[in-house]
Protein backbone atom coordinates (compact mmCIF):
# COMPACT_ATOMS: atom_id res chain seq x y z
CA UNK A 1 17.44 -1.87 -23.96
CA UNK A 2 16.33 0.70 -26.70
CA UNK A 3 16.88 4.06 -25.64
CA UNK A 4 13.00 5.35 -25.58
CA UNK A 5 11.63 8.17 -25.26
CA UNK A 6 9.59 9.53 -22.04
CA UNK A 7 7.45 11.96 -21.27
CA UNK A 8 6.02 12.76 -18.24
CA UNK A 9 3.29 15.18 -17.90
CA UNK A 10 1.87 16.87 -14.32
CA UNK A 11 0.90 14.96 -11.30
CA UNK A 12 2.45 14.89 -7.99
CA UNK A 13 5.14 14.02 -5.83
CA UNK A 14 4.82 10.83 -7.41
CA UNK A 15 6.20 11.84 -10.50
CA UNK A 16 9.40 13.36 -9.89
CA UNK A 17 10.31 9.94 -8.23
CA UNK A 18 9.27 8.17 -11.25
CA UNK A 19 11.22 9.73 -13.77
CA UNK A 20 14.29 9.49 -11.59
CA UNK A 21 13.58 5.86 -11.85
CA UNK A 22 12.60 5.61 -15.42
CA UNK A 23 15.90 7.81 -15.85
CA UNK A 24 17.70 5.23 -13.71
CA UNK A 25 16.66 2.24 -15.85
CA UNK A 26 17.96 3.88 -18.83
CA UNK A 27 15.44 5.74 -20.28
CA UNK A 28 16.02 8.96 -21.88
CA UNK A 29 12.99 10.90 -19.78
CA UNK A 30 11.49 14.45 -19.70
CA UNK A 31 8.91 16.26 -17.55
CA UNK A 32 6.52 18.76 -18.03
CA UNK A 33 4.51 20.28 -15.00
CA UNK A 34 5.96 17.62 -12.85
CA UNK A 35 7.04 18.97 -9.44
CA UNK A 36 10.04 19.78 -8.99
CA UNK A 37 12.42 18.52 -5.65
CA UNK A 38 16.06 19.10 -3.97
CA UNK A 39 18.36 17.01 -6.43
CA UNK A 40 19.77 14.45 -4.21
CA UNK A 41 23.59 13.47 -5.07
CA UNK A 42 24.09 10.35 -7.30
CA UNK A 43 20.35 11.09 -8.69
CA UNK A 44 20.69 10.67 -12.90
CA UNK A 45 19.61 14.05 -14.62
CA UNK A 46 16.09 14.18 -16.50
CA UNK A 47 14.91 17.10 -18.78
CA UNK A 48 12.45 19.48 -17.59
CA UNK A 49 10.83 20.50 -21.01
CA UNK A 50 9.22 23.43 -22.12
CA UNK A 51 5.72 21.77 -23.78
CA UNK A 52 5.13 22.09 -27.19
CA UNK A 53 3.34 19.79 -29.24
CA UNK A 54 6.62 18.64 -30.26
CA UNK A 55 7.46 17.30 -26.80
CA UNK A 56 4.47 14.42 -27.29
CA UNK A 57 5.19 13.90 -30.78
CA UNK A 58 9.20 13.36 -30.48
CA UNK A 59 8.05 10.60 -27.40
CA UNK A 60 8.14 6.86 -27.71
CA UNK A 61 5.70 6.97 -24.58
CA UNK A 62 3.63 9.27 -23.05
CA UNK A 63 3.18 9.49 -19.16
CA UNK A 64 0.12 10.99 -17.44
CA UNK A 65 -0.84 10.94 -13.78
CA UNK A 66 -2.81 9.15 -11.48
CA UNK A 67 -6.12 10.41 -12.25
CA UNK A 68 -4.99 11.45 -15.42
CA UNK A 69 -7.61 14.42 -15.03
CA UNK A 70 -10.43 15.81 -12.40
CA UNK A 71 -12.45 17.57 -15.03
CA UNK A 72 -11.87 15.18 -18.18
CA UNK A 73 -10.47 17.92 -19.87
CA UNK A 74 -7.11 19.06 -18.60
CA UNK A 75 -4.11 17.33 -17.35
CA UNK A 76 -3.85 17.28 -13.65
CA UNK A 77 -1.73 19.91 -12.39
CA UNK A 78 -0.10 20.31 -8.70
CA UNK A 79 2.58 22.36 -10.07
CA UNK A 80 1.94 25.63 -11.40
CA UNK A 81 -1.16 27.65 -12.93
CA UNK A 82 -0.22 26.17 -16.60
CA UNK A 83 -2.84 23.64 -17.96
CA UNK A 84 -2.03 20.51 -20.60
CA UNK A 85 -5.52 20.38 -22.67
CA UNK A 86 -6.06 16.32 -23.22
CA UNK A 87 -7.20 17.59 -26.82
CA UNK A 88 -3.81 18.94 -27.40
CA UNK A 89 -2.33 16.28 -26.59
CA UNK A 90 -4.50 13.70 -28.18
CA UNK A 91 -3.86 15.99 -31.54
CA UNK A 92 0.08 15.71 -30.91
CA UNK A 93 -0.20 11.68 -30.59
CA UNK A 94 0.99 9.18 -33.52
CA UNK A 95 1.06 5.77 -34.15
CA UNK A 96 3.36 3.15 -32.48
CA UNK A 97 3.47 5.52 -28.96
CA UNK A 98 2.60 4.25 -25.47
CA UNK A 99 0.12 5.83 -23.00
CA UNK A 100 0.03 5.56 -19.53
CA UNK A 101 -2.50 7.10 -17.13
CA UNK A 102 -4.72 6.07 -13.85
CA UNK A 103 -8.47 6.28 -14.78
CA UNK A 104 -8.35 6.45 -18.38
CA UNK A 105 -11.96 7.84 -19.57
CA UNK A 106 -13.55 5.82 -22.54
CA UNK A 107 -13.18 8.92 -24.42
CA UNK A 108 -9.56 9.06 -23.92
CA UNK A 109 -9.17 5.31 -24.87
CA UNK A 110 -11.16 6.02 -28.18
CA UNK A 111 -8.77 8.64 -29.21
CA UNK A 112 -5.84 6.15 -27.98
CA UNK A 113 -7.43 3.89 -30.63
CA UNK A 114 -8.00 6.06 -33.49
CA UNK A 115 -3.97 7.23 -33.71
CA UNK A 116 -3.00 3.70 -33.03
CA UNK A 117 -1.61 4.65 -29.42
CA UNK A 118 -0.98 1.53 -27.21
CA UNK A 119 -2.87 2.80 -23.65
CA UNK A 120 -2.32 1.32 -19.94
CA UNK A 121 -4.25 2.35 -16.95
CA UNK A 122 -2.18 2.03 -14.15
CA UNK A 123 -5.03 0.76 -11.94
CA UNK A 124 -5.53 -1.83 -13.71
CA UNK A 125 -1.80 -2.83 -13.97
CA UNK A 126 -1.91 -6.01 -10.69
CA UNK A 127 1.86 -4.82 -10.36
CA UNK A 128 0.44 -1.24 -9.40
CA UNK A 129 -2.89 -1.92 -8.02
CA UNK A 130 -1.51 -4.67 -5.06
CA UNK A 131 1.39 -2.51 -4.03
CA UNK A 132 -0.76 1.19 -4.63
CA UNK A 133 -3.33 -0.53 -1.59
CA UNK A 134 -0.64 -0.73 0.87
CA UNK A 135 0.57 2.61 0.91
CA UNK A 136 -3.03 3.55 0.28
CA UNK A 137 -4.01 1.67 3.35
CA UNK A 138 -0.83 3.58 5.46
CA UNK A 139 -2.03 6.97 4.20
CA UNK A 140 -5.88 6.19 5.38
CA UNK A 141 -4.52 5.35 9.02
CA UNK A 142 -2.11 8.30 9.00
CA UNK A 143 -5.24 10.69 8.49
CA UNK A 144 -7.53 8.58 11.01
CA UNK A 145 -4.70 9.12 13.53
CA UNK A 146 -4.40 12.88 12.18
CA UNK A 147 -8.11 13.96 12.54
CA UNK A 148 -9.40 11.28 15.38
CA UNK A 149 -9.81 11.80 19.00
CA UNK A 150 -9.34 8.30 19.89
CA UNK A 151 -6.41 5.61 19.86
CA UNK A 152 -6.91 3.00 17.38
CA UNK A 153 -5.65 0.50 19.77
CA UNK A 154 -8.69 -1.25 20.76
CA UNK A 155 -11.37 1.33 19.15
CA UNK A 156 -13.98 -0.39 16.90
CA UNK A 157 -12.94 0.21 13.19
CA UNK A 158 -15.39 -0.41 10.29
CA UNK A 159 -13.79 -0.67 7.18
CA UNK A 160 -16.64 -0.48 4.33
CA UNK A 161 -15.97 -2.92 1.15
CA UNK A 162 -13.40 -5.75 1.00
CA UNK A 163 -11.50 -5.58 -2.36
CA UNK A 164 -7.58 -5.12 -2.21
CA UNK A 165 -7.74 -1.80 0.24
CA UNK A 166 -10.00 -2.90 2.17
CA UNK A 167 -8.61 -6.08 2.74
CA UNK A 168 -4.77 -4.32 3.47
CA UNK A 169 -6.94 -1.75 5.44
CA UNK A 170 -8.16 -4.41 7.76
CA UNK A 171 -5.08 -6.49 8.49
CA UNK A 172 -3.17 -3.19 9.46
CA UNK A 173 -5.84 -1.95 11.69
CA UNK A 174 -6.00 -5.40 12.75
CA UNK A 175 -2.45 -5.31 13.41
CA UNK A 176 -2.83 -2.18 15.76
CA UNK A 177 -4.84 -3.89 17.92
CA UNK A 178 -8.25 -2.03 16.51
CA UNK A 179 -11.37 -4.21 16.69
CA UNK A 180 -12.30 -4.06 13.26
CA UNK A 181 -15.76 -4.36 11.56
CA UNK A 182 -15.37 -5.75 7.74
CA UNK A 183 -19.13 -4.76 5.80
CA UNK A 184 -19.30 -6.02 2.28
CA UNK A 185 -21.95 -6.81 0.17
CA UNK A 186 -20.63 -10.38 -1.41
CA UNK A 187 -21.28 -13.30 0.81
CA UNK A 188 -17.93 -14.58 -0.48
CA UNK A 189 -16.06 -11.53 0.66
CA UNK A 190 -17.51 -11.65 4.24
CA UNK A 191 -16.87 -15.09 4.38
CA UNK A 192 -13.34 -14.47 3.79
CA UNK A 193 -13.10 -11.52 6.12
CA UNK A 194 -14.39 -14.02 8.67
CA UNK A 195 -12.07 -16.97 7.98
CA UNK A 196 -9.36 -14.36 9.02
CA UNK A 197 -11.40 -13.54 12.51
CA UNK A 198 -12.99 -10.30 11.29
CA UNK A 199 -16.24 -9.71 12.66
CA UNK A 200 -18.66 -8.78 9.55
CA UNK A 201 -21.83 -7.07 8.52
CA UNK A 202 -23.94 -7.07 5.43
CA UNK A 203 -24.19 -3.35 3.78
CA UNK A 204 -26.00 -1.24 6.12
CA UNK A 205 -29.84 -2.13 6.49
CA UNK A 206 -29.71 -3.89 9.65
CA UNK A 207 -27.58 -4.57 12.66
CA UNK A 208 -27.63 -1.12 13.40
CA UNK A 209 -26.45 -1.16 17.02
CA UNK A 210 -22.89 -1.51 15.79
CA UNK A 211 -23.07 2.31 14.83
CA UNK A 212 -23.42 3.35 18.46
CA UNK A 213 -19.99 1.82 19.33
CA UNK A 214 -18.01 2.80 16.57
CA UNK A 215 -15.05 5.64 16.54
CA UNK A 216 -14.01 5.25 12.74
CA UNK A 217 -15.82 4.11 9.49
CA UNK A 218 -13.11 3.58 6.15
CA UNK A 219 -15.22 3.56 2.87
CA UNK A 220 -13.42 2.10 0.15
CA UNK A 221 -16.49 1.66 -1.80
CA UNK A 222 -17.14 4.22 -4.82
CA UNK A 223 -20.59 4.26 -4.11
CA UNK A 224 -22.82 6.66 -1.64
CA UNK A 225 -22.76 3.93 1.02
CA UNK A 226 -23.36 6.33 3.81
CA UNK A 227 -26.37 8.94 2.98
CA UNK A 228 -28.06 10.65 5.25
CA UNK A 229 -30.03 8.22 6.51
CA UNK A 230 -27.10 6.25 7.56
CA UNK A 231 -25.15 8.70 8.69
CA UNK A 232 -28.07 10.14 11.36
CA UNK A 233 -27.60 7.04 13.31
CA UNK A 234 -23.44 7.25 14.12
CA UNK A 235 -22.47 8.65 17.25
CA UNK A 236 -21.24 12.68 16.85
CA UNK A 237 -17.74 11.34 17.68
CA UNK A 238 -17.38 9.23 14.50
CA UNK A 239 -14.25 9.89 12.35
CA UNK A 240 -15.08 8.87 8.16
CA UNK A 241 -11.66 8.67 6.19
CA UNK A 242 -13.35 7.68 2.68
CA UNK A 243 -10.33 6.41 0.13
CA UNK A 244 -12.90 5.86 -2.88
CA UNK A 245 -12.50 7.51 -5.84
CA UNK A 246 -14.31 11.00 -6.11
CA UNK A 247 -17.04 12.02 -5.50
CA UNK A 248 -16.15 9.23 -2.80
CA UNK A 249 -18.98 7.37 -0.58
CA UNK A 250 -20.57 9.82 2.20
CA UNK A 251 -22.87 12.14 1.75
CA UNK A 252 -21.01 15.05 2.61
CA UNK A 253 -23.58 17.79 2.55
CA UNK A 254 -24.96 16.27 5.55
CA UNK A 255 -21.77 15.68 7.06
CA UNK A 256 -20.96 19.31 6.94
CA UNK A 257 -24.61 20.61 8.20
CA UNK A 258 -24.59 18.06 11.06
CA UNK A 259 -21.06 18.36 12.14
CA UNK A 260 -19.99 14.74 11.22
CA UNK A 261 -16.30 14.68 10.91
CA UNK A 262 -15.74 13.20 7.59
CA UNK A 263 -13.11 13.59 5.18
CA UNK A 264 -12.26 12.51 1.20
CA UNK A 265 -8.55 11.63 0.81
CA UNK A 266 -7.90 11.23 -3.21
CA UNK A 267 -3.90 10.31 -4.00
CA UNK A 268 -2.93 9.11 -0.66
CA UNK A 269 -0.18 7.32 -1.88
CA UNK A 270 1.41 10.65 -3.50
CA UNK A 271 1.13 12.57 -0.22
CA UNK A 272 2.19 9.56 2.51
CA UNK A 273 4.43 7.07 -0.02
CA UNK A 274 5.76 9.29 -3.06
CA UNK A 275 9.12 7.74 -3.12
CA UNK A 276 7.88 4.34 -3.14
CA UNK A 277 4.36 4.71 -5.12
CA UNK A 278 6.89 6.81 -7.80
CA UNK A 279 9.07 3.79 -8.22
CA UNK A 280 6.53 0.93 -8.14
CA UNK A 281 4.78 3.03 -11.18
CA UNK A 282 8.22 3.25 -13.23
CA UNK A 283 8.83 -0.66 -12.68
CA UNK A 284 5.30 -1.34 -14.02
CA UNK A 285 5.83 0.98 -17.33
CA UNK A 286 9.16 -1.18 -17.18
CA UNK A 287 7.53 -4.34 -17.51
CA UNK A 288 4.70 -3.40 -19.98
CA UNK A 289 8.05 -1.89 -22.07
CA UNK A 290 9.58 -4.69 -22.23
CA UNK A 291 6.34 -6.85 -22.66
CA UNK A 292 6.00 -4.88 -25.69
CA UNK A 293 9.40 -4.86 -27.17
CA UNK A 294 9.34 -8.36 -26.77
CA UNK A 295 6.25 -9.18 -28.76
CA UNK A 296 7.38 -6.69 -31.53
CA UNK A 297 10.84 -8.76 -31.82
CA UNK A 298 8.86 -12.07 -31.98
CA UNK A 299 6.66 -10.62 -34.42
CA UNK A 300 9.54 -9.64 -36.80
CA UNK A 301 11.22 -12.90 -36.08
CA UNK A 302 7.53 -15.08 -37.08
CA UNK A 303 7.32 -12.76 -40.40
């Protein structure tokens, strides 16, 4: 394997895990505003680097977290009070790098373009976005069983939208003995939810004695799927743990002025998986690595 280049700039938890792995695999890897953890013996020795433009140039492949950014315009940062501008480094980028990122903008993918810079979004990497829902779907429970007055085990669950996390959201509540609720839009998805014994509802505009029973609602839908009118009707007991992307799908204005316990949980598989969600990530830029070396070599070999 040629010895690439990596580097890793800011995130979380998830980061320092990943570099050990890319370090691991052979890479030769550096990190910038990654945070840093107690060295474990046997654990292979990555650079921290002081950034300078030099630091993106100098890289084969250029890591960036998962988001990649809250405000679009800076790295995001868990580590320290320094900022990466995305200008910066979109200035430092050349031709013939790799990018990787989780919810690359269209803006960043035009500058990607324009310096000939190879991008992958993470979630839309299958080898990510399969194994990201199950420690995604862990974290969501941990926090319902965290901020919830009531067991689980035989409350009613209703788990909002039935793509990958909702789907490994409702087989593990499922396999705590919850009774769980599946509401999607697509006939096709409730009809699948049902051919696995879920009960199911349409997207709320009917059936609205459900809400009087439930104890927890898990929105995976990034969408406002619960606005105020909606939310009036759930019993004052009701615990929302929404895992959509920001600004999530609850109005949470109304949440806060009627005393609705509700809560947004970005990057749960940093804060309850890091070790794991770290090394799935590494194995993915692995894969797309070698995906890529491998169509250069046949490329040399056809010309």
């Amino acid at each position: 394997m040629e010895n690439r280049k990596i580097i890793v700039i800011g995130g979380d938890t998830r980061a320092y895990y990943m570099a050990i792995e890319l370090s691991r695999y052979g890479y030769d890897v550096s990190t910038y505003g990654v945070p840093l953890m107690a060295f474990h013996r046997g654990e292979p020795f990555f650079v921290h680097a002081e950034y300078q433009e030099e630091c993106i140039n100098n890289s084969d492949i250029i890591i960036l977290p998962i988001p990649f950014s809250k405000d679009h315009k800076t790295v995001r940062w868990e580590s320290g009070k320094d900022v990466v501008l995305l200008s910066e480094i979109c200035d430092a980028m050349r031709e013939g790098q790799l990018l990787f990122g989780g919810q690359l903008t269209e803006e960043l993918k035009k500058s990607c373009k324009e310096k000939g810079v190879l991008y992958y979004d993470f979630m839309e990497l299958p080898a990510v976005t399969i194994k990201n829902a199950i420690a995604t779907a862990e974290g969501a429970i941990a926090e319902a069983i965290k901020e919830g007055l009531d067991n689980l085990h035989q409350s009613t669950c209703l788990v909002i939208g039935y793509g990958q996390c909702g789907k490994v959201l409702a087989d593990k509540l499922k396999g705590l003995n919850a009774n769980v609720v599946v509401m999607a839009r697509r006939v096709e998805s409730r009809k699948e939810a049902e051919a696995l014994g879920f009960q199911t509802l349409p997207m709320f505009h009917e059936e609205m004695s459900i809400h009087e029973r439930i104890s927890y609602i898990f929105n995976t839908v990034p969408a406002l799927v619960l606005p105020s009118g909606i939310l009036q009707h759930l019993p004052a007991s009701v615990v929302i743990i929404d895992i959509a992307s920001a600004p999530g799908g609850c109005d949470y204005t109304y949440c806060k002025k009627k005393g609705i316990h509700a809560k947004l949980c970005p990057g749960l598989p940093g804060q309850y998986a890091p070790k794991t969600s770290g090394e799935i990530l590494a194995k993915a830029i692995a894969i797309e690595i070698g995906n890529e070396i491998a169509k250069n070599t046949y490329n040399t070999v056809s010309t």
